[in-house]
C-alpha atoms as a PDB file:
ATOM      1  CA  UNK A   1       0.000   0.000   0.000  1.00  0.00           C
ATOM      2  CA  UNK A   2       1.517   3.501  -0.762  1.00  0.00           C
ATOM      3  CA  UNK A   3       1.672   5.516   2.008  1.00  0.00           C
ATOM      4  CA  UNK A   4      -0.988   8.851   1.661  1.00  0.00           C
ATOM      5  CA  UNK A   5      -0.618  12.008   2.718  1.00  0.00           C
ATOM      6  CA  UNK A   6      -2.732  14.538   3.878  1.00  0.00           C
ATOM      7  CA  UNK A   7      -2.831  18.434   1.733  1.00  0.00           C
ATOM      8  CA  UNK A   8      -2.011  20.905   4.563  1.00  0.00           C
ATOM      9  CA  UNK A   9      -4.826  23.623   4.462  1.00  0.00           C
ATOM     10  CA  UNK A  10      -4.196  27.300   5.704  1.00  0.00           C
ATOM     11  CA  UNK A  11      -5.897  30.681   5.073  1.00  0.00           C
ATOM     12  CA  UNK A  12      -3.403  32.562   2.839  1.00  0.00           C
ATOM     13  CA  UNK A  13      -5.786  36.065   3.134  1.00  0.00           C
ATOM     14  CA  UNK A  14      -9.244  37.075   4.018  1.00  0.00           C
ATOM     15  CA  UNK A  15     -11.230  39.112   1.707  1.00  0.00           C
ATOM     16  CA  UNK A  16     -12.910  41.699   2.552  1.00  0.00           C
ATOM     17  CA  UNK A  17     -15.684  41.011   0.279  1.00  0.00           C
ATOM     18  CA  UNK A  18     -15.619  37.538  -1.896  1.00  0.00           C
ATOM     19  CA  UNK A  19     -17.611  36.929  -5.220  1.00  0.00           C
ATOM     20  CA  UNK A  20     -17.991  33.378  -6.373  1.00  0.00           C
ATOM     21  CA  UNK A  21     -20.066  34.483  -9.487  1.00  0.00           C
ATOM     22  CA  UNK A  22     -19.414  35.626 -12.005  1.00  0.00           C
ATOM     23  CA  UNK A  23     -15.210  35.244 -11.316  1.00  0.00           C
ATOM     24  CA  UNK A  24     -14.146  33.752  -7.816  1.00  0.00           C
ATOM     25  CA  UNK A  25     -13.627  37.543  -7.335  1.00  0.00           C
ATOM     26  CA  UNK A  26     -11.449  38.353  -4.073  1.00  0.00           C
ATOM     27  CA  UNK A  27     -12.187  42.218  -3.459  1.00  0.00           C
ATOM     28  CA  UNK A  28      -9.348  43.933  -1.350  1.00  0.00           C
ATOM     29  CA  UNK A  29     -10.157  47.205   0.395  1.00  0.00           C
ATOM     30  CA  UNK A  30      -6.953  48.664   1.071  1.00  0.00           C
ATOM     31  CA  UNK A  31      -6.531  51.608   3.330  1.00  0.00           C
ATOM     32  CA  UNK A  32      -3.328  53.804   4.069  1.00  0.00           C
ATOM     33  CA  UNK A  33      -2.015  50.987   5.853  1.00  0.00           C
ATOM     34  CA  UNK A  34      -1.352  49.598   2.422  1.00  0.00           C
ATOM     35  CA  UNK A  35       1.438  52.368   1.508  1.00  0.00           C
ATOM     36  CA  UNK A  36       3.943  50.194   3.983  1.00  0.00           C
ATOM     37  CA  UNK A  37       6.577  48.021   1.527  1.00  0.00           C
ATOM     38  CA  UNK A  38       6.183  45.063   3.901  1.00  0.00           C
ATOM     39  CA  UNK A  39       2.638  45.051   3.495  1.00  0.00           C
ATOM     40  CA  UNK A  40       2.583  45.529  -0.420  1.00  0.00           C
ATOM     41  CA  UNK A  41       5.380  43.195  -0.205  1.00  0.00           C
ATOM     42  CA  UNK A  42       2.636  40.403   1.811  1.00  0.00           C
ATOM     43  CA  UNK A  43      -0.103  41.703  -0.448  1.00  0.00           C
ATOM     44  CA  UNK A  44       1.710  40.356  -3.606  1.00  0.00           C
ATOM     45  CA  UNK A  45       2.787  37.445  -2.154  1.00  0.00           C
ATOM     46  CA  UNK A  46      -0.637  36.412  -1.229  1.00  0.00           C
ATOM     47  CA  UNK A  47      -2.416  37.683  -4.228  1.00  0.00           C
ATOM     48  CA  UNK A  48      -0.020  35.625  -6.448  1.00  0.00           C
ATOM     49  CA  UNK A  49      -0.702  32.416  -4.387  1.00  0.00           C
ATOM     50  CA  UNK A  50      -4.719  33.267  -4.613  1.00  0.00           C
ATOM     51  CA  UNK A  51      -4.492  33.572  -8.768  1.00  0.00           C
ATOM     52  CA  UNK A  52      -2.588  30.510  -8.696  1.00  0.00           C
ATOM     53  CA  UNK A  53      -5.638  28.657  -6.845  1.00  0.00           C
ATOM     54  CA  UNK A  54      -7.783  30.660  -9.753  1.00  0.00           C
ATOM     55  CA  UNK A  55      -8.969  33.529  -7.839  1.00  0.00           C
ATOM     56  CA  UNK A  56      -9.718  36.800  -9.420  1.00  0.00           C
ATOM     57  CA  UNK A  57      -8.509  39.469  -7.460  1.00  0.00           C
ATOM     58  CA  UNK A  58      -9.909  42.916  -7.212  1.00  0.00           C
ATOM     59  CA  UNK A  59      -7.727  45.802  -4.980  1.00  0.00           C
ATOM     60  CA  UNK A  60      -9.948  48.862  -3.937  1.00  0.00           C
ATOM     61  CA  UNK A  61      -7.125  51.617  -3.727  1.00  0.00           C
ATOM     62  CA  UNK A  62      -8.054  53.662  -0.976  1.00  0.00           C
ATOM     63  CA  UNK A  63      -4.177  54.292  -0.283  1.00  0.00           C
ATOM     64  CA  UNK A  64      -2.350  56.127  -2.655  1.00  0.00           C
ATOM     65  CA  UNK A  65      -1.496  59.389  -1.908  1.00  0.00           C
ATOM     66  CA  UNK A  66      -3.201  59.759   1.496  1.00  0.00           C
ATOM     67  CA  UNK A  67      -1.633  59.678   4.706  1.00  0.00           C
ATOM     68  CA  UNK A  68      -2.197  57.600   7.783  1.00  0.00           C
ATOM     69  CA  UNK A  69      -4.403  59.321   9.512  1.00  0.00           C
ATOM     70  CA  UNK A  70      -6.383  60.983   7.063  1.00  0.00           C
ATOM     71  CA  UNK A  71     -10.006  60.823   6.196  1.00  0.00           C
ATOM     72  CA  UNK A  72     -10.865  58.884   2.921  1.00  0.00           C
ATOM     73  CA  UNK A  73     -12.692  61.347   0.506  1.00  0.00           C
ATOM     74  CA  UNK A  74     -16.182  60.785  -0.808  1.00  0.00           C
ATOM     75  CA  UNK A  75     -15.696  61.851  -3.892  1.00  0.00           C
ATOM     76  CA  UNK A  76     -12.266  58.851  -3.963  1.00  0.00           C
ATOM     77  CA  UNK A  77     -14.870  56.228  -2.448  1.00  0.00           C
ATOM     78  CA  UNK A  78     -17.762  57.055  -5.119  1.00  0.00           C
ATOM     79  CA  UNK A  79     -14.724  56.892  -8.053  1.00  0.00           C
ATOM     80  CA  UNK A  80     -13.723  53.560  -6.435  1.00  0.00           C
ATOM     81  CA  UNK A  81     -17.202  51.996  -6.638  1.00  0.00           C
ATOM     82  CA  UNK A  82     -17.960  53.184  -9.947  1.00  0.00           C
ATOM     83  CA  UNK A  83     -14.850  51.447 -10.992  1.00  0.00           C
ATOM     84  CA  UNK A  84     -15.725  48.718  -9.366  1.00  0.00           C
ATOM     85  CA  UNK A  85     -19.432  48.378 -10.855  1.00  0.00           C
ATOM     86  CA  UNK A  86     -17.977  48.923 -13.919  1.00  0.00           C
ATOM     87  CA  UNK A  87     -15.334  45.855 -13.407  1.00  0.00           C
ATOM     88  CA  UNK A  88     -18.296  43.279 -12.731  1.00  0.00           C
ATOM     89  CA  UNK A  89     -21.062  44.298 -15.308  1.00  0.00           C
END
């Protein structure tokens, strides 16, 4: 009998909002935490392993050129959606 083995499972991310139809879509709503290398560096990493396992992956920039502590504007949230509902139709 050959011996089996068992697949090791883990978590490599958590969307923050998941579409099965119509693309497997992982939607990533990155704040000014983003801006970090490490953590563009991680975000890579992962998204690379999640298209691999034939995820679509969909980053919400809410990051670029705002700081830390700073509000997100509307008018940047509306522009991001309308992307967005433009992406999926």
């Amino acid at each position: 009998m050959a011996p089996t083995y068992e697949t090791q499972t883990y978590i490599i991310s958590v969307a923050d909002y998941y579409y099965e139809k119509p693309k497997n879509l992982c939607v990533f709503v990155d704040g000014p935490p983003h801006n970090k290398t490490e953590v563009k560096e991680d975000d890579e990493k992962k998204c690379k392993k999640l298209r691999q396992k034939g995820y679509g992956i969909y980053p919400m920039d809410f990051h670029t050129e705002i700081e830390q502590d700073q509000p997100i504007p509307d008018d940047l949230i509306k522009k991001r959606l309308e992307e967005f509902k433009n992406y999926i139709s």
